[in-house]
C-alpha atoms as a PDB file:
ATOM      1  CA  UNK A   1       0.000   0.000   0.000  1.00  0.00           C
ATOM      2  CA  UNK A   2       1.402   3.641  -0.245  1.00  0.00           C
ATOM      3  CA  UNK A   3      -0.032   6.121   1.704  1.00  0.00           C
ATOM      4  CA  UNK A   4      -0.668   9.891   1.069  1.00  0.00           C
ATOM      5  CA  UNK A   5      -0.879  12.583   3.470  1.00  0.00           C
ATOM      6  CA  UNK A   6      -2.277  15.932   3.081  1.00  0.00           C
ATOM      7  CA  UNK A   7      -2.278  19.080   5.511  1.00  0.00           C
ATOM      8  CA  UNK A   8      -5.954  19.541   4.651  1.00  0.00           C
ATOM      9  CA  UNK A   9      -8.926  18.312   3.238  1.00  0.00           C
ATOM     10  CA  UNK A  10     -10.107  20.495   0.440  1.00  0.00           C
ATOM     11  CA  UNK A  11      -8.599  20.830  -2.556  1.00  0.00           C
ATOM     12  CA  UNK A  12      -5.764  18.792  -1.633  1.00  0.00           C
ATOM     13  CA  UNK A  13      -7.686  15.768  -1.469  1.00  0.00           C
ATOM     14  CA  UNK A  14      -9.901  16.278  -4.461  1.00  0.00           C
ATOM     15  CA  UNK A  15      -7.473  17.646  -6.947  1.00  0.00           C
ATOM     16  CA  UNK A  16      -4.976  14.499  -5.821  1.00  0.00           C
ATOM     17  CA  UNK A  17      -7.874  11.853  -6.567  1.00  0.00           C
ATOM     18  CA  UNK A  18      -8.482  13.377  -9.833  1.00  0.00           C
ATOM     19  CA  UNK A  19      -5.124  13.241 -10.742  1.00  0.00           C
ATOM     20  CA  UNK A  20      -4.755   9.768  -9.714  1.00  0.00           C
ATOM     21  CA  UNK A  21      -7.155   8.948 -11.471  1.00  0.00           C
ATOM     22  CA  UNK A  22      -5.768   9.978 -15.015  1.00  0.00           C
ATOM     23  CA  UNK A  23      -2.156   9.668 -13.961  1.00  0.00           C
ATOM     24  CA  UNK A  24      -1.933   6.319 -11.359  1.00  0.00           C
ATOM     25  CA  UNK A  25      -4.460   4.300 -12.459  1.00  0.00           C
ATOM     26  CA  UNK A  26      -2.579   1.464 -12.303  1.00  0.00           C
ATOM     27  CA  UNK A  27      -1.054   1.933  -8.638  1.00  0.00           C
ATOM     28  CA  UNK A  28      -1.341  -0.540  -5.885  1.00  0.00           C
ATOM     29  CA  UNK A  29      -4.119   0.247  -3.119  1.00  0.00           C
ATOM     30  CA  UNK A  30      -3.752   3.808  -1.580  1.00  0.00           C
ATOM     31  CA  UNK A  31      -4.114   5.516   1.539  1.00  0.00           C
ATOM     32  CA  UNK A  32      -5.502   9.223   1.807  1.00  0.00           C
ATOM     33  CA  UNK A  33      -4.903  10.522   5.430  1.00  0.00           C
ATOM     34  CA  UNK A  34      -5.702  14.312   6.570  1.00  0.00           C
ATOM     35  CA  UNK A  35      -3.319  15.583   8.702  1.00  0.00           C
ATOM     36  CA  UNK A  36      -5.126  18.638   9.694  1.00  0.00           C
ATOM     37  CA  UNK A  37      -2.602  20.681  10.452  1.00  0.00           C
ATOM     38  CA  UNK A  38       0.543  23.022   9.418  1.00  0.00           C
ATOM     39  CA  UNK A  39       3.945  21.950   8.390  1.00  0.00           C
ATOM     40  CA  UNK A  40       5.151  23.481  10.816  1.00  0.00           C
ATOM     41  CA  UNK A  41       3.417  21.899  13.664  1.00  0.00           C
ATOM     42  CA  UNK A  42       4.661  18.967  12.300  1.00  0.00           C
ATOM     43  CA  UNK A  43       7.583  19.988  12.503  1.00  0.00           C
ATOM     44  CA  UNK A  44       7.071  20.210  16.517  1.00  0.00           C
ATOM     45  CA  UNK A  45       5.078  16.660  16.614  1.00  0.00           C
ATOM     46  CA  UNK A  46       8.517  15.225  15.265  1.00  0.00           C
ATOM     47  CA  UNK A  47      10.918  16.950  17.498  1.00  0.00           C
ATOM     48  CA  UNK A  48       8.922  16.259  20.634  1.00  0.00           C
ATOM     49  CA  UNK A  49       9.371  12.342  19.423  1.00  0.00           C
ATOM     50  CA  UNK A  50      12.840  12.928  19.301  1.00  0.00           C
ATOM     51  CA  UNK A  51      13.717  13.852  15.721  1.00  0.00           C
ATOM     52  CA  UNK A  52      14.618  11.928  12.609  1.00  0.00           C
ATOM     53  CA  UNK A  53      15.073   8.890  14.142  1.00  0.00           C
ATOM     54  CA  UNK A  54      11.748   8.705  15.790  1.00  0.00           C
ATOM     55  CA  UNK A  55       9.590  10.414  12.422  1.00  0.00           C
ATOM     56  CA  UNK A  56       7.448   7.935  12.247  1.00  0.00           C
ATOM     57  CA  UNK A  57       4.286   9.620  10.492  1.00  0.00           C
ATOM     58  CA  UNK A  58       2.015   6.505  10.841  1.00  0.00           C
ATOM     59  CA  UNK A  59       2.368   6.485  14.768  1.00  0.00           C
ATOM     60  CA  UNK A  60       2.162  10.400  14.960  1.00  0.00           C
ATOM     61  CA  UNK A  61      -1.235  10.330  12.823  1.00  0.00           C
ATOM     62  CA  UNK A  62      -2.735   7.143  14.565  1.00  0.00           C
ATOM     63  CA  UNK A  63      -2.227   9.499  17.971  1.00  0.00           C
ATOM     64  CA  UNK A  64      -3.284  12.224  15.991  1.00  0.00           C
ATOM     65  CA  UNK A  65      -7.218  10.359  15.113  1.00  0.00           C
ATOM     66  CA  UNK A  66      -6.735   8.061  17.763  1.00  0.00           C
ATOM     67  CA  UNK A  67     -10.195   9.125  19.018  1.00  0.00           C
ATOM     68  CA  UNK A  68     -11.990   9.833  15.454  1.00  0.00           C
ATOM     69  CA  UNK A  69     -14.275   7.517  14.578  1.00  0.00           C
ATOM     70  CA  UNK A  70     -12.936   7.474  10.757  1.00  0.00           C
ATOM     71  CA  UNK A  71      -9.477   5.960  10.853  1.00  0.00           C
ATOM     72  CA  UNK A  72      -8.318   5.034   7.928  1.00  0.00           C
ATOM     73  CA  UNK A  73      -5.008   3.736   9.678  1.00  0.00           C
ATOM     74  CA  UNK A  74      -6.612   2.142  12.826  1.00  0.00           C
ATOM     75  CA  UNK A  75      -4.852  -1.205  12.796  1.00  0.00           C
ATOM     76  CA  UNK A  76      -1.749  -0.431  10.404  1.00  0.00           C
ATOM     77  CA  UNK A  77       2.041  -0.020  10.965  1.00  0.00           C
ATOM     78  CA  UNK A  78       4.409   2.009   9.355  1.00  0.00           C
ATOM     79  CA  UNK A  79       5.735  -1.799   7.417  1.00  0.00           C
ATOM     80  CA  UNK A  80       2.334  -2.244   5.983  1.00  0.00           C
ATOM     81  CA  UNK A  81       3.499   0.938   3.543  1.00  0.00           C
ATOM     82  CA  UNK A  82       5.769   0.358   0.681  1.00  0.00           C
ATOM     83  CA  UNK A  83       5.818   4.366   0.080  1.00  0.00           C
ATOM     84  CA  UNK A  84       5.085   7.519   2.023  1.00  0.00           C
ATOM     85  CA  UNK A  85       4.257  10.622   0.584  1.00  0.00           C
ATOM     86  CA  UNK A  86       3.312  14.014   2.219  1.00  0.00           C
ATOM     87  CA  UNK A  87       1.988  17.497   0.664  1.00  0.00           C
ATOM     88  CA  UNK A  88       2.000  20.438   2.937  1.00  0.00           C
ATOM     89  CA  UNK A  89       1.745  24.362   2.045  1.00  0.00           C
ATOM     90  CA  UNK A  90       4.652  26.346   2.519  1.00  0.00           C
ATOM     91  CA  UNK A  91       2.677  28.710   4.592  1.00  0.00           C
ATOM     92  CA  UNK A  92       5.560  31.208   5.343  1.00  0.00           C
ATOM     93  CA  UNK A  93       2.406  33.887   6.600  1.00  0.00           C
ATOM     94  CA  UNK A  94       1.623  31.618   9.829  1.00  0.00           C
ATOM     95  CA  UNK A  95       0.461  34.109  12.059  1.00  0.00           C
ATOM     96  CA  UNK A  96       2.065  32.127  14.629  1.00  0.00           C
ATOM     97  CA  UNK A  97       5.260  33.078  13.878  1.00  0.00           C
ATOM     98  CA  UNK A  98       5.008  35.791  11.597  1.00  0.00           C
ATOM     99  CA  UNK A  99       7.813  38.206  12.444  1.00  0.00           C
ATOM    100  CA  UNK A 100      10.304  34.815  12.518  1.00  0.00           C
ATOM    101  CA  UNK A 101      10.893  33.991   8.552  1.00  0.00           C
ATOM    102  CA  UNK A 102      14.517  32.359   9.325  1.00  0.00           C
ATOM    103  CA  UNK A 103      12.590  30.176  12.018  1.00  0.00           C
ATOM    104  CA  UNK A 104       9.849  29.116   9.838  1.00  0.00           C
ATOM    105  CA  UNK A 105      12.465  28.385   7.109  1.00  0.00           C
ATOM    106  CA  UNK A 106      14.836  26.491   9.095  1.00  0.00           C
ATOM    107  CA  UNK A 107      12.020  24.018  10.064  1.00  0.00           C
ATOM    108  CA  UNK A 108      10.854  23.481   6.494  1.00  0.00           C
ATOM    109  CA  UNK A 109      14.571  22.678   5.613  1.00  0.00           C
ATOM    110  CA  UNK A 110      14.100  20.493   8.937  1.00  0.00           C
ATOM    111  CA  UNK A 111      11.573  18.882   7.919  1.00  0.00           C
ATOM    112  CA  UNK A 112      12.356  18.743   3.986  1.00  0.00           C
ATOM    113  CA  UNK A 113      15.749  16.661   5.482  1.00  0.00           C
ATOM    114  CA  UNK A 114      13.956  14.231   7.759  1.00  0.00           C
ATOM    115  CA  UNK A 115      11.337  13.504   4.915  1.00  0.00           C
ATOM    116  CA  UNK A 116      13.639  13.105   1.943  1.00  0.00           C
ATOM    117  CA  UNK A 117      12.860   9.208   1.067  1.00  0.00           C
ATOM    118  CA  UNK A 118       9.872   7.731   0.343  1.00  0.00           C
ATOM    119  CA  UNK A 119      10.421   3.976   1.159  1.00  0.00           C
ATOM    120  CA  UNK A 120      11.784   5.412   4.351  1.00  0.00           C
ATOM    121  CA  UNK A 121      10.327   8.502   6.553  1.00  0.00           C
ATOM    122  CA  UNK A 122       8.517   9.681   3.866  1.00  0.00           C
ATOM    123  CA  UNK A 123       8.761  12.221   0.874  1.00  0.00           C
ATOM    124  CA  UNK A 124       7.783  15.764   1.539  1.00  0.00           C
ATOM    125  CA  UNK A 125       6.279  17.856  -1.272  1.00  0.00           C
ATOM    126  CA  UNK A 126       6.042  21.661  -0.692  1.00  0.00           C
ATOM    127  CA  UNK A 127       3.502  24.104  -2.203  1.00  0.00           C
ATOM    128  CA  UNK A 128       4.287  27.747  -2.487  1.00  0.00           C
ATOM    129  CA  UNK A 129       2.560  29.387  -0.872  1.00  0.00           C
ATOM    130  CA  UNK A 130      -0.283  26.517  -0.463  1.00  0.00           C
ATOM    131  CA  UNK A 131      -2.343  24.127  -2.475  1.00  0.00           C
ATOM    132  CA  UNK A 132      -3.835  26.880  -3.745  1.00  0.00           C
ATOM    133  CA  UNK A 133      -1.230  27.418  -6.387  1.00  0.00           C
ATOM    134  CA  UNK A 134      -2.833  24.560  -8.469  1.00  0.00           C
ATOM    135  CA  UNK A 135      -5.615  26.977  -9.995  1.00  0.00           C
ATOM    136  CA  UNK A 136      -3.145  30.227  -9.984  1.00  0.00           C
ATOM    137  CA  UNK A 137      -2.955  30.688 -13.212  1.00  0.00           C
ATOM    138  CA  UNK A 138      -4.821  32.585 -16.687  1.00  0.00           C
ATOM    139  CA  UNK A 139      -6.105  30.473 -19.006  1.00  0.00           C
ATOM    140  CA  UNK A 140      -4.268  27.467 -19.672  1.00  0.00           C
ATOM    141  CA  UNK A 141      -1.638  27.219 -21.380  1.00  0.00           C
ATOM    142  CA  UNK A 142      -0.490  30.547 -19.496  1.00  0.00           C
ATOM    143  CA  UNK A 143       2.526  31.798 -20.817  1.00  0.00           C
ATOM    144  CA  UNK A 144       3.113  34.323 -18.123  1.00  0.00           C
ATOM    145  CA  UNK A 145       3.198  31.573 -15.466  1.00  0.00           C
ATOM    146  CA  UNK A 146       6.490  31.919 -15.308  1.00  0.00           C
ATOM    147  CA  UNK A 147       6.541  35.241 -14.075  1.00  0.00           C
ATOM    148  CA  UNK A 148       4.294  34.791 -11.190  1.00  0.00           C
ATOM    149  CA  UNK A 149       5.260  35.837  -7.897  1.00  0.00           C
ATOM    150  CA  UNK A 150       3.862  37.248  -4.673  1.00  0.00           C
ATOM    151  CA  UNK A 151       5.274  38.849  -1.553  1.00  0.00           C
ATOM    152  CA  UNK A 152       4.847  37.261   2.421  1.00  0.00           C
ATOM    153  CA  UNK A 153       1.882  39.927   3.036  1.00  0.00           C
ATOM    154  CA  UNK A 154       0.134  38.706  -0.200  1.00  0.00           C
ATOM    155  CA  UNK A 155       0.767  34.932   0.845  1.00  0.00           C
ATOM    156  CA  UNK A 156      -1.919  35.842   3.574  1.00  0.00           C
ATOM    157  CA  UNK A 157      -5.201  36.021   1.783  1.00  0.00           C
ATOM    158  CA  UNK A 158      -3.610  34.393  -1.896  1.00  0.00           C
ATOM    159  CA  UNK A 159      -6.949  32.323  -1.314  1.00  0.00           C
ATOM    160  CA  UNK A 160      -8.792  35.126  -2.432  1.00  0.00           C
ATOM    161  CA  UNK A 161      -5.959  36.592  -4.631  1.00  0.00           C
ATOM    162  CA  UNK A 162      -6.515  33.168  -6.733  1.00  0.00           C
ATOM    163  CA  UNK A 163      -9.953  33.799  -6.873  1.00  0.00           C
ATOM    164  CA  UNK A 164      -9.611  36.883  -8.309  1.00  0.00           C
ATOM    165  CA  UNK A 165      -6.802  35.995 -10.905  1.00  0.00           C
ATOM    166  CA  UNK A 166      -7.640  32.357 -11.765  1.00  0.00           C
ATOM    167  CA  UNK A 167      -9.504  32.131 -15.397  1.00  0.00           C
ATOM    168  CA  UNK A 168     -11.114  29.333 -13.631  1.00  0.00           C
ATOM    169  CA  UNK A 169     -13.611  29.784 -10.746  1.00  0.00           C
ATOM    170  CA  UNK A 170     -12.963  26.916  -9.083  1.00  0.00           C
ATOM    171  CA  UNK A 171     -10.858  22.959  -9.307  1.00  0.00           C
ATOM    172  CA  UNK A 172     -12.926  22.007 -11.676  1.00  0.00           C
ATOM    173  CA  UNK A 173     -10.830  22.309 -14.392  1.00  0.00           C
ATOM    174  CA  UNK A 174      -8.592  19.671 -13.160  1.00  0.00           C
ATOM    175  CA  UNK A 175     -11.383  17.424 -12.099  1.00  0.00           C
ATOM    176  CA  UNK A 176     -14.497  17.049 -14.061  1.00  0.00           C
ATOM    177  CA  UNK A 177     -15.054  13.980 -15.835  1.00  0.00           C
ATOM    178  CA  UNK A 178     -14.377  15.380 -19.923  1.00  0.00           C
ATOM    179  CA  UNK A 179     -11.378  13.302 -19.724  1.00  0.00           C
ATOM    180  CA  UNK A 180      -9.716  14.785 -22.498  1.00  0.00           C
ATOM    181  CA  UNK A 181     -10.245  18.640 -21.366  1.00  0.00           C
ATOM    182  CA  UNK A 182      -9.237  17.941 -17.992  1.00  0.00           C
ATOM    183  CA  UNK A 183      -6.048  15.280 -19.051  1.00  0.00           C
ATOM    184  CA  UNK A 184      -4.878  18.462 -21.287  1.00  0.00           C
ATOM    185  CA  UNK A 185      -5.295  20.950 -18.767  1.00  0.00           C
ATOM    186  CA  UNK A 186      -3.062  18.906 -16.401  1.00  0.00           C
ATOM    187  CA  UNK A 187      -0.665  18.448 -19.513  1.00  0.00           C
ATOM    188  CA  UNK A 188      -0.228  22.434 -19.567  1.00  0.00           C
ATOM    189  CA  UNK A 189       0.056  22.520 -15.296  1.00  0.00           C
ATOM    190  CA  UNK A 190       2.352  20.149 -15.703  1.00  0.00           C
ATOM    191  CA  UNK A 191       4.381  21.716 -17.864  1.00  0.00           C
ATOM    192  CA  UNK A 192       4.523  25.352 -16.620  1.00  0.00           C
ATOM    193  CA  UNK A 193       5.553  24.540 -12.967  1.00  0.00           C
ATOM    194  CA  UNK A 194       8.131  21.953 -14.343  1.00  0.00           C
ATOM    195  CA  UNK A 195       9.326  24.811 -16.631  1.00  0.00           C
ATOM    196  CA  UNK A 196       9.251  27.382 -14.267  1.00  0.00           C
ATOM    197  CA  UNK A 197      11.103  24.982 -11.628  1.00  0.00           C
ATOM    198  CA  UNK A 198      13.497  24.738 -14.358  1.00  0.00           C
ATOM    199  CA  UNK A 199      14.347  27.960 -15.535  1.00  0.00           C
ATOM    200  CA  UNK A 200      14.751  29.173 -12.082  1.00  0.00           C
ATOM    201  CA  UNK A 201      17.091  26.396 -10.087  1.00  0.00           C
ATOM    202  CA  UNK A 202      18.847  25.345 -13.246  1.00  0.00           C
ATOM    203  CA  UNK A 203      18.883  27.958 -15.066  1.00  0.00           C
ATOM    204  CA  UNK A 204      17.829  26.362 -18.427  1.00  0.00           C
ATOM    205  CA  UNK A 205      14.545  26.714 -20.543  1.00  0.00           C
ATOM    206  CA  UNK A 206      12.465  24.150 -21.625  1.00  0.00           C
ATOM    207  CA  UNK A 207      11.430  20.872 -19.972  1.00  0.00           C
ATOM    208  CA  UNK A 208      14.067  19.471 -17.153  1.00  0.00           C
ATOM    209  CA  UNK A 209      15.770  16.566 -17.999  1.00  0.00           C
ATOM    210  CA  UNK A 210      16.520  14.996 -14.605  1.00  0.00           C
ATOM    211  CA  UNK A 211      14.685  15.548 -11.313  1.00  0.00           C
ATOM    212  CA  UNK A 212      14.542  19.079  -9.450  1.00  0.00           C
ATOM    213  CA  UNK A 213      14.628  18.100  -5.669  1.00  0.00           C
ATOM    214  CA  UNK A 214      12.236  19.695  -3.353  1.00  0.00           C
ATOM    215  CA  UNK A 215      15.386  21.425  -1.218  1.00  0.00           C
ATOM    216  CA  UNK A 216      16.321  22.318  -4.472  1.00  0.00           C
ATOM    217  CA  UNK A 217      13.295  24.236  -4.900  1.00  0.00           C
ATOM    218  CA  UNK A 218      13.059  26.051  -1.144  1.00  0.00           C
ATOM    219  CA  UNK A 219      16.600  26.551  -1.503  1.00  0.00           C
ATOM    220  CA  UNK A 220      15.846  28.854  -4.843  1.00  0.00           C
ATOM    221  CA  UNK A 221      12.758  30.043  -2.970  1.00  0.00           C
ATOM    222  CA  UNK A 222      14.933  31.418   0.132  1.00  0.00           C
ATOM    223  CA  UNK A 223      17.554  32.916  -1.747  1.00  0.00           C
ATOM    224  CA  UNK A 224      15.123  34.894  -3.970  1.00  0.00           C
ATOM    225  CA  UNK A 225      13.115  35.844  -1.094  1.00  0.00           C
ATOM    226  CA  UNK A 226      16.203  37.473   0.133  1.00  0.00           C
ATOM    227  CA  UNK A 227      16.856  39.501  -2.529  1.00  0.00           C
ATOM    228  CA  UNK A 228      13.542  40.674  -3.650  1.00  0.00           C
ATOM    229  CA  UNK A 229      10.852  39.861  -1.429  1.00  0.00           C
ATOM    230  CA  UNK A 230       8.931  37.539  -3.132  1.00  0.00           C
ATOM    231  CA  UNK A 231       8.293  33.547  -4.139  1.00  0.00           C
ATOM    232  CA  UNK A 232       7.662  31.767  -7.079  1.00  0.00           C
ATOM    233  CA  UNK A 233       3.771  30.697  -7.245  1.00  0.00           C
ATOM    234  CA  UNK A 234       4.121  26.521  -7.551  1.00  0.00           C
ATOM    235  CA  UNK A 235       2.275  23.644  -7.212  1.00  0.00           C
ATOM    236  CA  UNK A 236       3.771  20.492  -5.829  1.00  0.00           C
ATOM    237  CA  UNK A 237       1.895  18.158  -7.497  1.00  0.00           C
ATOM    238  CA  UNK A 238       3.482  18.563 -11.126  1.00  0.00           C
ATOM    239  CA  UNK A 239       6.776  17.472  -9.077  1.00  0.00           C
ATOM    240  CA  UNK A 240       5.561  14.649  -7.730  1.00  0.00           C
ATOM    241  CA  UNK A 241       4.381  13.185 -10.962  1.00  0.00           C
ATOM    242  CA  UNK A 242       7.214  14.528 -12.950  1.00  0.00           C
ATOM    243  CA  UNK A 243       9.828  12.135 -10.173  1.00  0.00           C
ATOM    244  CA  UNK A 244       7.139   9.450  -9.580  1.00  0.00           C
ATOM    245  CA  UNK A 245       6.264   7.986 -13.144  1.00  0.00           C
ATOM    246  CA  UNK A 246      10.138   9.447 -14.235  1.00  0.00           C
ATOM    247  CA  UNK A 247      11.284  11.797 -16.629  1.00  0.00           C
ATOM    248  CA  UNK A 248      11.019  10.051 -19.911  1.00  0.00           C
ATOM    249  CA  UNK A 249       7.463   8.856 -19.545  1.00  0.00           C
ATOM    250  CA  UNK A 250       6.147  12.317 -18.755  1.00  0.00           C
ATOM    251  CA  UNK A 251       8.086  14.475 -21.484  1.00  0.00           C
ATOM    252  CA  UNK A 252       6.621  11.661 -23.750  1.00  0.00           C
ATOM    253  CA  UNK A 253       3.373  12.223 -22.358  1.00  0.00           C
ATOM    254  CA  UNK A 254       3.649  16.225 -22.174  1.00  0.00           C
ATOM    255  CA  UNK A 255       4.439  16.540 -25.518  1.00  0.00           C
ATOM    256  CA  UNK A 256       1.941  13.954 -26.782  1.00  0.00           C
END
């Protein structure tokens, strides 16, 4: 079985099961599991177990719904899950900890370091700013996406800043059941985040040709941040698809 984890319910969940569903169809059984919370009280969960060595996400959300009556891991053990995979929102406007950017960072980069394998911890997948990115965008295919970026203060309400941008009023775009509309709408999401990801930590146009790692990515998004104030808008998912079914199979299928 491989389980997925996601920060929140909605979209997360419904934009992932409509891409599974055109991209995974022929994966073994899967897991969906809400963590319900922030990365970075995650972050906390894991250091109050002890760290690295103690990250076990099955135990920490089994404790975490231990009580629910819904537990779709009541019973299971971390060895009854070939993979691990977790999506959380970068979320660098946590009111929390607002005026502490280097702290918020450093346990991202924590975190991004303790969840780095998939057959082990787990694989971490970071949204910038949040899941939201997935419908930032004009109409597809948007050749400005590359150019889209937005400052800490705008990270706050982006929810409605997507609303107001997005050609699309809502995830349906990516989920309704035209199979072709929707598969070539992912096609172009696919494409511009991978592009984007590309142009900015490799410094190269076009399609990547190997993986970009996700500390790859935060480490582009800190430096910039730095220097002008600002993140690149982008959607994890493309990333995870782009390193799960591998390079060649999804340039073929990009450019079919």
């Amino acid at each position: 079985m491989i389980l997925f984890v996601f920060e929140g319910t909605s979209p997360d969940t419904n934009v992932f099961r409509a891409m599974n569903n055109l991209f995974l169809p022929s994966v073994g059984e899967n897991v969906i599991e809400i963590y319900g919370n922030n990365i970075y009280r995650l972050c906390a969960e894991v250091n109050s177990l002890g760290g690295k060595e103690e990250a076990d996400i099955v135990s920490i959300l089994q404790n975490l719904h231990k009580n629910h009556e819904n537990n779709p891991l009541e019973g299971m053990r971390s060895s009854d899950f070939s993979e691990v995979y977790l999506f959380f929102d970068y979320d660098f406007h946590d009111n929390q900890t607002m005026g502490d950017l280097e702290k918020l960072n450093r346990q991202v980069e924590e975190m991004l370091t303790i969840f780095d394998n998939e057959t082990e911890n787990g694989k971490l997948y970071i949204h910038y700013p949040m899941v939201e990115a997935v419908r930032y965008t004009k109409q597809l295919p948007d050749q400005q996406f590359i150019h889209y970026f937005i400052t800490r203060d705008e990270s706050r309400r982006f929810k409605n800043l997507v609303h107001d941008f997005s050609s699309y009023p809502n995830i349906a775009f990516l989920t309704k059941t035209d199979k072709i509309e929707t598969t070539d709408n992912w096609k172009n999401l696919i494409l511009q985040n991978l592009e984007k990801a590309n142009y900015y930590c490799n410094n190269q146009t076009g399609l990547p040709t190997s993986f970009i790692s996700q500390p790859a990515i935060f480490t582009f998004q800190e430096e910039h941040y730095q220097q002008r104030q600002t993140i690149a808008v982008l959607s994890a998912f493309p990333f995870f698809l782009f390193e799960y079914l591998g390079v060649t199979y999804m340039t073929k299928l990009i450019e079919r």
